[in-house]
PDB file of N, CA and C in Angstrom:
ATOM      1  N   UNK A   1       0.818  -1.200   0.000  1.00  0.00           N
ATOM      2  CA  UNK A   1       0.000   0.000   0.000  1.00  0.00           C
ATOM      3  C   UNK A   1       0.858   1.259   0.000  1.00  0.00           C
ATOM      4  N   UNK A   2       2.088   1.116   0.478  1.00  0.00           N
ATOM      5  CA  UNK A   2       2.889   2.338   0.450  1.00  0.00           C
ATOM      6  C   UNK A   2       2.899   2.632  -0.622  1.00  0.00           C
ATOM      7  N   UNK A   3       3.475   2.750  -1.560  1.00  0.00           N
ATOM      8  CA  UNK A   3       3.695   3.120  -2.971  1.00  0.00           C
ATOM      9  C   UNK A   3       2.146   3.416  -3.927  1.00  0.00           C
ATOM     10  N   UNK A   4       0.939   3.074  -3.323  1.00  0.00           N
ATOM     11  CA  UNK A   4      -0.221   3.336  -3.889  1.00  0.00           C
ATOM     12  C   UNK A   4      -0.586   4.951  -3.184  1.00  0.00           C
ATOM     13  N   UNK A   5      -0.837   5.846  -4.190  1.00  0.00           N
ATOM     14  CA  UNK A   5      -1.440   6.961  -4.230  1.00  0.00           C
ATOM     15  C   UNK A   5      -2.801   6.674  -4.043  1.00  0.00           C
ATOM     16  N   UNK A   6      -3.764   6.765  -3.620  1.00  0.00           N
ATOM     17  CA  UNK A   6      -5.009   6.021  -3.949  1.00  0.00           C
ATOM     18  C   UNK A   6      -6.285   6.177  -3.696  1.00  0.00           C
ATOM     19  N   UNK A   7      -7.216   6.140  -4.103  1.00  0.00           N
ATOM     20  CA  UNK A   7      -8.430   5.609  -3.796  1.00  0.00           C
ATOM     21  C   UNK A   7      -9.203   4.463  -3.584  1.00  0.00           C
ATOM     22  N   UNK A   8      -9.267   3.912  -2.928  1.00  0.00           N
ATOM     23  CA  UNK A   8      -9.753   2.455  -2.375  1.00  0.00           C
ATOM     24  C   UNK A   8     -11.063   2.689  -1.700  1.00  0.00           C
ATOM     25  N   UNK A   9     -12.426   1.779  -2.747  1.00  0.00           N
ATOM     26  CA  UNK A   9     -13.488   1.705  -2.213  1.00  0.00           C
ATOM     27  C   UNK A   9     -13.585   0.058  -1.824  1.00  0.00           C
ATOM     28  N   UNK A  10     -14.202   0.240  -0.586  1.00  0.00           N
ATOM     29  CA  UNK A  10     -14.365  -0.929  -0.190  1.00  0.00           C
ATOM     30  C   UNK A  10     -15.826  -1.372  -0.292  1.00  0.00           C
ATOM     31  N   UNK A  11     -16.190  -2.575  -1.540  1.00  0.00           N
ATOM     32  CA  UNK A  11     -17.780  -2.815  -2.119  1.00  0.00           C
ATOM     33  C   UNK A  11     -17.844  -3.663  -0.525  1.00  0.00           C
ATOM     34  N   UNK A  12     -19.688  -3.579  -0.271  1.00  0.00           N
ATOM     35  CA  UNK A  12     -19.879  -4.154   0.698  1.00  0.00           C
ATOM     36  C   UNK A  12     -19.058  -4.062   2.085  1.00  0.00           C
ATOM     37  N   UNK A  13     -18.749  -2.580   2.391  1.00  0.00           N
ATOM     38  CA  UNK A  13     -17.823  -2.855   3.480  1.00  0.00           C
ATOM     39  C   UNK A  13     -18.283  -2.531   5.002  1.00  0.00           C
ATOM     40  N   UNK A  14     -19.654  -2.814   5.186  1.00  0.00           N
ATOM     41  CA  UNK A  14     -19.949  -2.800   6.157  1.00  0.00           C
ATOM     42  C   UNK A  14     -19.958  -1.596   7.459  1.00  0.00           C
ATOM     43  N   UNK A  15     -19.416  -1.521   8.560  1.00  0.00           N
ATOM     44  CA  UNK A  15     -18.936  -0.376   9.129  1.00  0.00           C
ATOM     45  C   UNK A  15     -18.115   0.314   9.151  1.00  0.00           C
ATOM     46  N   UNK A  16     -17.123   0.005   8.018  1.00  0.00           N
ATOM     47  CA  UNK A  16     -15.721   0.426   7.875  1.00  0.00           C
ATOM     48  C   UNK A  16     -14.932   0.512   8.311  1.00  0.00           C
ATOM     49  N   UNK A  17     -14.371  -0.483   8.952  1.00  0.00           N
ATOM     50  CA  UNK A  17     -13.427  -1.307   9.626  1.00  0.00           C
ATOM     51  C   UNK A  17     -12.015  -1.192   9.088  1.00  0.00           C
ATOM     52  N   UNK A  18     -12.346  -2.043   7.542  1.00  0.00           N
ATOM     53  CA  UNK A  18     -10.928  -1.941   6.876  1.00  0.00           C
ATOM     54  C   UNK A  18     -10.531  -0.710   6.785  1.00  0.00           C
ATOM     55  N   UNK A  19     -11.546  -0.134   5.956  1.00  0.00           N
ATOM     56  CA  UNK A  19     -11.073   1.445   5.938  1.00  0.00           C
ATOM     57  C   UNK A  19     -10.752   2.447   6.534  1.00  0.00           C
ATOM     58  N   UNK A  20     -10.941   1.876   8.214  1.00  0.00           N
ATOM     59  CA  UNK A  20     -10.210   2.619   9.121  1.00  0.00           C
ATOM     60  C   UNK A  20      -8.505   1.815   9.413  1.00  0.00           C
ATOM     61  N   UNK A  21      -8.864   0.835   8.740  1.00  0.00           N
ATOM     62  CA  UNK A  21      -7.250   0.015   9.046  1.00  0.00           C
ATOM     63  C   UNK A  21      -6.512   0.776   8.144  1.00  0.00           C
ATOM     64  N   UNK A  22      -6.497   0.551   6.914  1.00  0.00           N
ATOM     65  CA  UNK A  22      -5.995   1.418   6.021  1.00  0.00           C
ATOM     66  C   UNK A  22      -5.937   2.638   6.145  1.00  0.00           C
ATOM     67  N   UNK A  23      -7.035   3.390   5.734  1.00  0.00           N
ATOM     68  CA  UNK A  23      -6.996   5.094   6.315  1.00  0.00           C
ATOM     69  C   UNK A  23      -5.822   5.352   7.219  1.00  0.00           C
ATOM     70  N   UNK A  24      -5.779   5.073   8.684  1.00  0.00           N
ATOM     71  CA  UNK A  24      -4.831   5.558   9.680  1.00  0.00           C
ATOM     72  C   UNK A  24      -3.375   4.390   9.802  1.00  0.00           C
ATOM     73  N   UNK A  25      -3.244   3.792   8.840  1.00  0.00           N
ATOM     74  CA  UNK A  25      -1.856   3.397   8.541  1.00  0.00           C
ATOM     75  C   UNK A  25      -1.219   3.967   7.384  1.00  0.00           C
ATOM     76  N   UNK A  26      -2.318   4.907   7.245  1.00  0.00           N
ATOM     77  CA  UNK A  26      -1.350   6.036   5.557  1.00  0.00           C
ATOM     78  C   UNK A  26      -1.501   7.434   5.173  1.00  0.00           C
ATOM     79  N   UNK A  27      -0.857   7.980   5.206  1.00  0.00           N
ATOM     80  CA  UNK A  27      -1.268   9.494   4.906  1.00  0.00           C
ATOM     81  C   UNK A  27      -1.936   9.619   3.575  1.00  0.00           C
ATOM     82  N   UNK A  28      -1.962   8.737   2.750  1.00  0.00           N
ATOM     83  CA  UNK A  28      -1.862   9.001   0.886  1.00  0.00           C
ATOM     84  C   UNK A  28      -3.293   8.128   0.836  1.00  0.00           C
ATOM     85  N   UNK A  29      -4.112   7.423   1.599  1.00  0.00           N
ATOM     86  CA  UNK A  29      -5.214   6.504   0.762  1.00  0.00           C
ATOM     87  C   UNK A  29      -6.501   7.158   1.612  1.00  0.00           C
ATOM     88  N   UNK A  30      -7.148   6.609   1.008  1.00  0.00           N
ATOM     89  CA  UNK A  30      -8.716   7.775   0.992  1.00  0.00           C
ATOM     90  C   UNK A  30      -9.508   6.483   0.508  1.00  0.00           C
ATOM     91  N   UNK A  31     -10.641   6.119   1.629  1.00  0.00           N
ATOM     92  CA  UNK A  31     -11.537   5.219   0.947  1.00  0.00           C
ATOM     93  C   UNK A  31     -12.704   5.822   1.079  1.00  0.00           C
ATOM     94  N   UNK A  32     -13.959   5.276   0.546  1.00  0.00           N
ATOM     95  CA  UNK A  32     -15.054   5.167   0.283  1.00  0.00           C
ATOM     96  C   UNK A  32     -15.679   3.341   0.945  1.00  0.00           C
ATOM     97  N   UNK A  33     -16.274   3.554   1.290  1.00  0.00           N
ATOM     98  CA  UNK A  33     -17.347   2.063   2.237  1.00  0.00           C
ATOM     99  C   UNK A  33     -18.479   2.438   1.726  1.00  0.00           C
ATOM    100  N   UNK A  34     -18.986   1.306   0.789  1.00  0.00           N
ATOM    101  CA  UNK A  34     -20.377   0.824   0.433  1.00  0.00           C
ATOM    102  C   UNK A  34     -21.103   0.025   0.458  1.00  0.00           C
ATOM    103  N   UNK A  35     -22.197   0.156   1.318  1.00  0.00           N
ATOM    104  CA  UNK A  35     -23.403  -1.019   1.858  1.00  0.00           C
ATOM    105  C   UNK A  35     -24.576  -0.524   1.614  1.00  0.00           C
ATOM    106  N   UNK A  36     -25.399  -1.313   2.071  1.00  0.00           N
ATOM    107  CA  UNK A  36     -27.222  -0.663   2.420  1.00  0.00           C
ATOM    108  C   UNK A  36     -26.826   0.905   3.338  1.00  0.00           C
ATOM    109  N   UNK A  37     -28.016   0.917   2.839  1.00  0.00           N
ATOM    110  CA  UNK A  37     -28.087   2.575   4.016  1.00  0.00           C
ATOM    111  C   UNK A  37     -28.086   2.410   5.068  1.00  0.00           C
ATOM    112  N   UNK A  38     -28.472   1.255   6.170  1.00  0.00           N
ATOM    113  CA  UNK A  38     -28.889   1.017   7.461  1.00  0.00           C
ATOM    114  C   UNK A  38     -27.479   0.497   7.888  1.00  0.00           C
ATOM    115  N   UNK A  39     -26.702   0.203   7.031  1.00  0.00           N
ATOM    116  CA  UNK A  39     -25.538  -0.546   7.581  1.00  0.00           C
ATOM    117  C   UNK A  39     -24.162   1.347   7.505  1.00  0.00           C
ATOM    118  N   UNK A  40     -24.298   1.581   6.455  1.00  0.00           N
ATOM    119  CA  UNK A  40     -23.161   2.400   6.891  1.00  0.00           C
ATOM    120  C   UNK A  40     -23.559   3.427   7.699  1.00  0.00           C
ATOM    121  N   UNK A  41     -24.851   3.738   7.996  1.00  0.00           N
ATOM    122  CA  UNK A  41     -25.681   5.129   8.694  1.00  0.00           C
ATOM    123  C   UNK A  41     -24.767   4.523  10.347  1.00  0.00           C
ATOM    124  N   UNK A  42     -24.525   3.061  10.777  1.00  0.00           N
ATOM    125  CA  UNK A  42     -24.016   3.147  12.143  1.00  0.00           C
ATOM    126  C   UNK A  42     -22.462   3.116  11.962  1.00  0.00           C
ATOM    127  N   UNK A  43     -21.801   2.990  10.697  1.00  0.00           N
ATOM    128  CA  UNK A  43     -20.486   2.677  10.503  1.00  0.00           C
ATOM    129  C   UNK A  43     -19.836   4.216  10.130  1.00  0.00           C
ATOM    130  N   UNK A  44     -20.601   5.501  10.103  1.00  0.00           N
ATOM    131  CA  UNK A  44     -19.992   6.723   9.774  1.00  0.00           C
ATOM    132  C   UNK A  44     -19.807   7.344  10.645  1.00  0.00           C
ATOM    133  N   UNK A  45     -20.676   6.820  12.299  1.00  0.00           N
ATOM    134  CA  UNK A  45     -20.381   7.408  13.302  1.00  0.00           C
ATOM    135  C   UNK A  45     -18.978   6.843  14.010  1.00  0.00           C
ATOM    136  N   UNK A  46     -18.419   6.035  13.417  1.00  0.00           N
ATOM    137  CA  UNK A  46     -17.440   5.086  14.250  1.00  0.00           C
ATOM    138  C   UNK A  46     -16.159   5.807  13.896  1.00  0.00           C
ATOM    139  N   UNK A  47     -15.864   6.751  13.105  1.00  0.00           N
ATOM    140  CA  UNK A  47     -15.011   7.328  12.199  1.00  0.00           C
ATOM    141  C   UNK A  47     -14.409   8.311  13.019  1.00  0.00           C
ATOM    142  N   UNK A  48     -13.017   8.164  13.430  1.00  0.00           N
ATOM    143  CA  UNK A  48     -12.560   9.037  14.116  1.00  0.00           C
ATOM    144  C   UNK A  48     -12.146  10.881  13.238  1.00  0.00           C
ATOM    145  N   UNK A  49     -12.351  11.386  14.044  1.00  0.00           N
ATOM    146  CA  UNK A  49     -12.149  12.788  13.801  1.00  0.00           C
ATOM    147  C   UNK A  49     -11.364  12.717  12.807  1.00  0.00           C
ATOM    148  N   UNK A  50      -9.632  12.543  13.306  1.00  0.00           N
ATOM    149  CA  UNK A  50      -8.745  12.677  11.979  1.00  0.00           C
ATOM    150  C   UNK A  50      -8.657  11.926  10.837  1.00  0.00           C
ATOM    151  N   UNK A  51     -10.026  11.012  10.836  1.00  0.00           N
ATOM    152  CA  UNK A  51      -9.640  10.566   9.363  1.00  0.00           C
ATOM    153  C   UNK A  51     -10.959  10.773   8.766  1.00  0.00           C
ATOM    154  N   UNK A  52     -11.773  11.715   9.663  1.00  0.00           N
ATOM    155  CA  UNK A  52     -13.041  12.282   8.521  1.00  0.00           C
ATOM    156  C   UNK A  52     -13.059  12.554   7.541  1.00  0.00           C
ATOM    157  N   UNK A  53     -12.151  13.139   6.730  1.00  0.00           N
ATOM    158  CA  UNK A  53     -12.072  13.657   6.182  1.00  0.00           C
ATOM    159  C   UNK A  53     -11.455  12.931   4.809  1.00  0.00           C
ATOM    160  N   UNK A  54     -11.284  11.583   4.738  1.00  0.00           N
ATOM    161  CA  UNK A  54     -10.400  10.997   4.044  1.00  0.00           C
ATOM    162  C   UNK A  54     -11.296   9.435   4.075  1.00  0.00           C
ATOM    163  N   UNK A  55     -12.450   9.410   5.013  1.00  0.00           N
ATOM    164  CA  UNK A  55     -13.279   8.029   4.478  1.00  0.00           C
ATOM    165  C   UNK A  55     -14.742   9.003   4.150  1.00  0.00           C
ATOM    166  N   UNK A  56     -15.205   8.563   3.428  1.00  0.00           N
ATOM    167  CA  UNK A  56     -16.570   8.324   2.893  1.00  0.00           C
ATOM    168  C   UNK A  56     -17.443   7.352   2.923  1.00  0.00           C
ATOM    169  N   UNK A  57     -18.502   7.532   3.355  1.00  0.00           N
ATOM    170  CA  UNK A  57     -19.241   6.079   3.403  1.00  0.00           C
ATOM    171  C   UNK A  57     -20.848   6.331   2.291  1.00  0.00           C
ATOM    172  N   UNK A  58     -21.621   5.687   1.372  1.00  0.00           N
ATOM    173  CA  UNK A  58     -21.880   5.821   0.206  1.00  0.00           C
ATOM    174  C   UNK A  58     -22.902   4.695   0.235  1.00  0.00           C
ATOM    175  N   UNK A  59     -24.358   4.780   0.131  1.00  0.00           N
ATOM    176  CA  UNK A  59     -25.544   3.596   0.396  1.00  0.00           C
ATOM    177  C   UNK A  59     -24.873   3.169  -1.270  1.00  0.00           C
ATOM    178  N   UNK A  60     -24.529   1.855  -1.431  1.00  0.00           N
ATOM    179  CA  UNK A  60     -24.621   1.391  -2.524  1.00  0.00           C
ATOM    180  C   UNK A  60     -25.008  -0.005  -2.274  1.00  0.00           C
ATOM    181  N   UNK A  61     -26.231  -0.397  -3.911  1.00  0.00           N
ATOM    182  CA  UNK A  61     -26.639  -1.954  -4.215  1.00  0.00           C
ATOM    183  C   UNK A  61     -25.399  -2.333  -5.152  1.00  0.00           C
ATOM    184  N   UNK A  62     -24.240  -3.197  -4.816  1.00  0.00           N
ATOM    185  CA  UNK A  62     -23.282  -3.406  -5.685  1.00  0.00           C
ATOM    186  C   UNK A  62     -23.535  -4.514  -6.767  1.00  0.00           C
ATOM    187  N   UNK A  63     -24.724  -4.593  -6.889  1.00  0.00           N
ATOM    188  CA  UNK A  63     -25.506  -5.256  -8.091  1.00  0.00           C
ATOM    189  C   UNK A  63     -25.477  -4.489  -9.120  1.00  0.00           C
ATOM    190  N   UNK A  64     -25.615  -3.623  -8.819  1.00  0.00           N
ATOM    191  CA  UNK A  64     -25.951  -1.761  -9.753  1.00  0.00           C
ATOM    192  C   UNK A  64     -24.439  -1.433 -10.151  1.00  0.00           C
ATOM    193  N   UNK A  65     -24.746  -0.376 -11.140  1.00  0.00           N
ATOM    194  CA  UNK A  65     -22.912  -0.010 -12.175  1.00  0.00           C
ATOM    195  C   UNK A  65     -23.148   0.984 -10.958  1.00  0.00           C
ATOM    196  N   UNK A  66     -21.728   0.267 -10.605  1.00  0.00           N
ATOM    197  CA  UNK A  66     -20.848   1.347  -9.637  1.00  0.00           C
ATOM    198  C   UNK A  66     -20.463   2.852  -9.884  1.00  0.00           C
ATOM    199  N   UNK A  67     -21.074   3.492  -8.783  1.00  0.00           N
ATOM    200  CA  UNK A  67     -21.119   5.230  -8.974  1.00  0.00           C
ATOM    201  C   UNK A  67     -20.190   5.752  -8.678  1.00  0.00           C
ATOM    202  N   UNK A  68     -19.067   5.158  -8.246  1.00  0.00           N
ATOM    203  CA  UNK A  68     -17.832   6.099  -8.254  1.00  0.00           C
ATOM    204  C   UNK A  68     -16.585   5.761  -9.180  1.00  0.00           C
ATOM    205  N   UNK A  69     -15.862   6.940  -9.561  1.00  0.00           N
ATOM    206  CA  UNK A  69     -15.219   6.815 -10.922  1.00  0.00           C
ATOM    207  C   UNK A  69     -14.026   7.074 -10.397  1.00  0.00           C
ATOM    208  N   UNK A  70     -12.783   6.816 -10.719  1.00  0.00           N
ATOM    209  CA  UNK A  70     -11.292   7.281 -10.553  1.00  0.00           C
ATOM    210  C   UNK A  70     -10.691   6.259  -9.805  1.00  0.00           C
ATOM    211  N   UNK A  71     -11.122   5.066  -9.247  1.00  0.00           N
ATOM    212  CA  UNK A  71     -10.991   4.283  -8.513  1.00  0.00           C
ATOM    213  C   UNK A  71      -9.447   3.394  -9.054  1.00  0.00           C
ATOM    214  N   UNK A  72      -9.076   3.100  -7.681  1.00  0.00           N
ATOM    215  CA  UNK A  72      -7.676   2.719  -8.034  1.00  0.00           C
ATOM    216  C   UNK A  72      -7.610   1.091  -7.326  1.00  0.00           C
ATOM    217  N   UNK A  73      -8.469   0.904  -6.201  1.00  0.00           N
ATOM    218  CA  UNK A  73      -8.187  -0.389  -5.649  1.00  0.00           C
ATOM    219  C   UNK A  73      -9.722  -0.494  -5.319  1.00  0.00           C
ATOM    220  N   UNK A  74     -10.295  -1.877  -5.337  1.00  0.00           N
ATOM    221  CA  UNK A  74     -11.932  -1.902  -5.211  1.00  0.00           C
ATOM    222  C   UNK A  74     -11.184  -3.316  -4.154  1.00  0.00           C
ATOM    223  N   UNK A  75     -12.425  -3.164  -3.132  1.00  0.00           N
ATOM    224  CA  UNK A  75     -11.795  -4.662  -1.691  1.00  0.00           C
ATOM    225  C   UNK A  75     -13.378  -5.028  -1.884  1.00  0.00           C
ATOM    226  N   UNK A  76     -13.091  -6.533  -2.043  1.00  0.00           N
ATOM    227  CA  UNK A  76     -14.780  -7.032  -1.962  1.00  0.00           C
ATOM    228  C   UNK A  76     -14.384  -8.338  -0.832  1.00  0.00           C
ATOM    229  N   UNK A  77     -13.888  -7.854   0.860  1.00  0.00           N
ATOM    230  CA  UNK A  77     -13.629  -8.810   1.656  1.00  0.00           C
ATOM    231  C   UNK A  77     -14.930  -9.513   2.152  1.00  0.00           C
ATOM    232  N   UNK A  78     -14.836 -11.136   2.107  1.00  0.00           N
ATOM    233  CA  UNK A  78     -16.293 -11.784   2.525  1.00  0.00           C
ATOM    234  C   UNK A  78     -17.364 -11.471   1.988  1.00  0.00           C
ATOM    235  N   UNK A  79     -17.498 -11.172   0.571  1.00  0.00           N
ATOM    236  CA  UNK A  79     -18.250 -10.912  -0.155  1.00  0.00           C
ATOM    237  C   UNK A  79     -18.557 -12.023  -1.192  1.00  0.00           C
ATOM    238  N   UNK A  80     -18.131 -12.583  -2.142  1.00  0.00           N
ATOM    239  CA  UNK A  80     -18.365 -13.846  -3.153  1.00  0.00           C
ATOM    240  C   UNK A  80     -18.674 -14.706  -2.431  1.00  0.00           C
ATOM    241  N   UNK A  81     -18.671 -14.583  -1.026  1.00  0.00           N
ATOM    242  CA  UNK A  81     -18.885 -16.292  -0.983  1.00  0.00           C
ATOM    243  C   UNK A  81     -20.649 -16.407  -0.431  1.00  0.00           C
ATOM    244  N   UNK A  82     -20.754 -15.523  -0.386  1.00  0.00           N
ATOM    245  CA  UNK A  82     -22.513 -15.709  -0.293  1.00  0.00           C
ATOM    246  C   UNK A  82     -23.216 -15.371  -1.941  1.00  0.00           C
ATOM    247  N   UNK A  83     -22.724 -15.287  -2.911  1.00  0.00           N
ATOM    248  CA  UNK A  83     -23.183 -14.964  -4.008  1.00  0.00           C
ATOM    249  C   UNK A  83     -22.884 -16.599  -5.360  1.00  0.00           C
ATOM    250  N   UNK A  84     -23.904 -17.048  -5.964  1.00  0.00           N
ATOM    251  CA  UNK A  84     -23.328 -17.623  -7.418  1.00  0.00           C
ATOM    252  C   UNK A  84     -22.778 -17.094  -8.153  1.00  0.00           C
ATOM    253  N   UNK A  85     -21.899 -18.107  -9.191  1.00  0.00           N
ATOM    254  CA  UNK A  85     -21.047 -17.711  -9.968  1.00  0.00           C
ATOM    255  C   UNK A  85     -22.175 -16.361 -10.855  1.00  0.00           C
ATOM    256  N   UNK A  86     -22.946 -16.421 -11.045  1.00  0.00           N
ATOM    257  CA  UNK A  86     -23.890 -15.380 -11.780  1.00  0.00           C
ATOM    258  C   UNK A  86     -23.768 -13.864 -11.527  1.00  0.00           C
ATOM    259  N   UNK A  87     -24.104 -13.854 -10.258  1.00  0.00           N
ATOM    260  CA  UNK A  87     -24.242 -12.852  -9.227  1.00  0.00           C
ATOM    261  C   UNK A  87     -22.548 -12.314  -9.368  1.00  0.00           C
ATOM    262  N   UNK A  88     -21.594 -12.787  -8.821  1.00  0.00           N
ATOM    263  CA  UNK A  88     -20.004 -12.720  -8.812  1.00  0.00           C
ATOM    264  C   UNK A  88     -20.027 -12.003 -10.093  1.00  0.00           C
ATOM    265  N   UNK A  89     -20.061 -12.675 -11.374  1.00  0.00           N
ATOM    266  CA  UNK A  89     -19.541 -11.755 -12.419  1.00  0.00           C
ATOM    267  C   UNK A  89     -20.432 -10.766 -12.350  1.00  0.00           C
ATOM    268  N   UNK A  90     -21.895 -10.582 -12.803  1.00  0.00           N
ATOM    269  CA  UNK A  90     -22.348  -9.226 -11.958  1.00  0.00           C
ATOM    270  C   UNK A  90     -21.952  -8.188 -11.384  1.00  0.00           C
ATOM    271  N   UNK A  91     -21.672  -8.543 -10.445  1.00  0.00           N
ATOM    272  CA  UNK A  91     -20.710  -7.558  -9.652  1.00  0.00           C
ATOM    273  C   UNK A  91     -19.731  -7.354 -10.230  1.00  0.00           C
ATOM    274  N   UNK A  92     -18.672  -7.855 -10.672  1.00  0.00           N
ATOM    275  CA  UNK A  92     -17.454  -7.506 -11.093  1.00  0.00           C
ATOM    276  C   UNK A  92     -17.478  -6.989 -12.129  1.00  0.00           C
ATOM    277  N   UNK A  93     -18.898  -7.153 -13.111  1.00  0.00           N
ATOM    278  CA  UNK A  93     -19.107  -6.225 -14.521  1.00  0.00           C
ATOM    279  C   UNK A  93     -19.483  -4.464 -13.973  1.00  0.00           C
ATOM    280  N   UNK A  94     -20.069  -4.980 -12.972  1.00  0.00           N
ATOM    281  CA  UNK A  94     -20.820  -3.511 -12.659  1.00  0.00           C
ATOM    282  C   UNK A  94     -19.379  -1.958 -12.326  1.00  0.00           C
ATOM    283  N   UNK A  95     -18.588  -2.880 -11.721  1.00  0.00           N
ATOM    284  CA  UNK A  95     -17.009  -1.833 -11.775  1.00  0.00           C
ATOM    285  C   UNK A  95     -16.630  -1.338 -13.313  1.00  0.00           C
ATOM    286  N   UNK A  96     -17.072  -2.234 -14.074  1.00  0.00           N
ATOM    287  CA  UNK A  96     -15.904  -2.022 -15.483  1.00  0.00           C
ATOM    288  C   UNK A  96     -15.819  -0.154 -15.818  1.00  0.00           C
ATOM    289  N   UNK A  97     -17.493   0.328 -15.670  1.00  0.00           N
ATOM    290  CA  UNK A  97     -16.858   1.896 -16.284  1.00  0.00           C
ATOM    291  C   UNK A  97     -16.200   2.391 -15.672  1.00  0.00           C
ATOM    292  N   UNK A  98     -16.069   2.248 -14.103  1.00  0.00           N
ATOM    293  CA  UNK A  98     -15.733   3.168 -12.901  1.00  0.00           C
ATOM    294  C   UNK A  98     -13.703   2.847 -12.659  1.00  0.00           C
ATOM    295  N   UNK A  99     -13.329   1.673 -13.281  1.00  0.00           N
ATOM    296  CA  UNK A  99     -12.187   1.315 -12.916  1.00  0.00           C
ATOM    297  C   UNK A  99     -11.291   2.111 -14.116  1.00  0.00           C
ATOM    298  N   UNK A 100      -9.820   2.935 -13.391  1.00  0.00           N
ATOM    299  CA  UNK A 100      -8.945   3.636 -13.886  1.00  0.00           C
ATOM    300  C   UNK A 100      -8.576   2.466 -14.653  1.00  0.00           C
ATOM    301  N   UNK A 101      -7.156   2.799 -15.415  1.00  0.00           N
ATOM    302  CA  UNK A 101      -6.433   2.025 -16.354  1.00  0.00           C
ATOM    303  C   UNK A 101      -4.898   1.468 -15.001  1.00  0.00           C
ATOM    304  N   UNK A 102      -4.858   0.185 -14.807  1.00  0.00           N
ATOM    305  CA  UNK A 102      -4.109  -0.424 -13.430  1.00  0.00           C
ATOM    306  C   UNK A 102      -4.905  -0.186 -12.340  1.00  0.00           C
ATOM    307  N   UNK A 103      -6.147  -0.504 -12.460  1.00  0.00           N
ATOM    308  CA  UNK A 103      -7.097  -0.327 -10.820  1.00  0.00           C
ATOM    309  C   UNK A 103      -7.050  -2.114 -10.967  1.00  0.00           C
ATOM    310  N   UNK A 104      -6.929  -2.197  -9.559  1.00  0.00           N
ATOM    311  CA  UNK A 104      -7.608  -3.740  -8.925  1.00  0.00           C
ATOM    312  C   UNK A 104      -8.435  -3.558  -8.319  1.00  0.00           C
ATOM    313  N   UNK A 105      -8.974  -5.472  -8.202  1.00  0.00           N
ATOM    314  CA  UNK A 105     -10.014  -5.781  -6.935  1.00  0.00           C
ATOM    315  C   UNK A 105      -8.953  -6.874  -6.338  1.00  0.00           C
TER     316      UNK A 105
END
């Protein structure tokens, strides 16, 4: 992660956990956390002061073409494995407009 400049959304990320792992182990990465509305509405209060400013949290159905663009790293942790192979590519089609040129999942 050092060497990544970045934006990292985390699909399905619940209360934003990772993204506080990340966030405050880097000066340079900036995420975004996307779930249902009911799930990140308790995960934006958990967000410490100094890294307000550098997570975002975003109601997204990641069934749906993904609404954020410039994206450099997409984390789908504990996510495929409750979904069929159907559903899986789905999702992973729904990134294609939103992903830079060298973005991962």
């Amino acid at each position: 992660w050092d060497h990544l400049e970045t934006l990292v959304v985390d699909v399905g990320g619940g209360s934003g956990n990772l993204a506080r792992i990340l966030t405050s182990s880097t000066n340079h990465i900036s995420s975004f956390v996307q779930d249902h509305a009911h799930v990140i509405a308790h995960g934006a209060g958990m967000v410490p002061a100094e890294l307000q400013s550098r997570i975002e949290f975003q109601a997204h159905d990641f069934l749906e073409r993904q609404p954020t663009t410039g994206v450099d790293v997409f984390v789908f942790a504990r996510i495929f494995l409750n979904w069929s192979d159907k559903y899986c590519v789905q999702i992973l089609r729904a990134l294609d407009p939103a992903m830079k040129t060298g973005a991962r999942c």
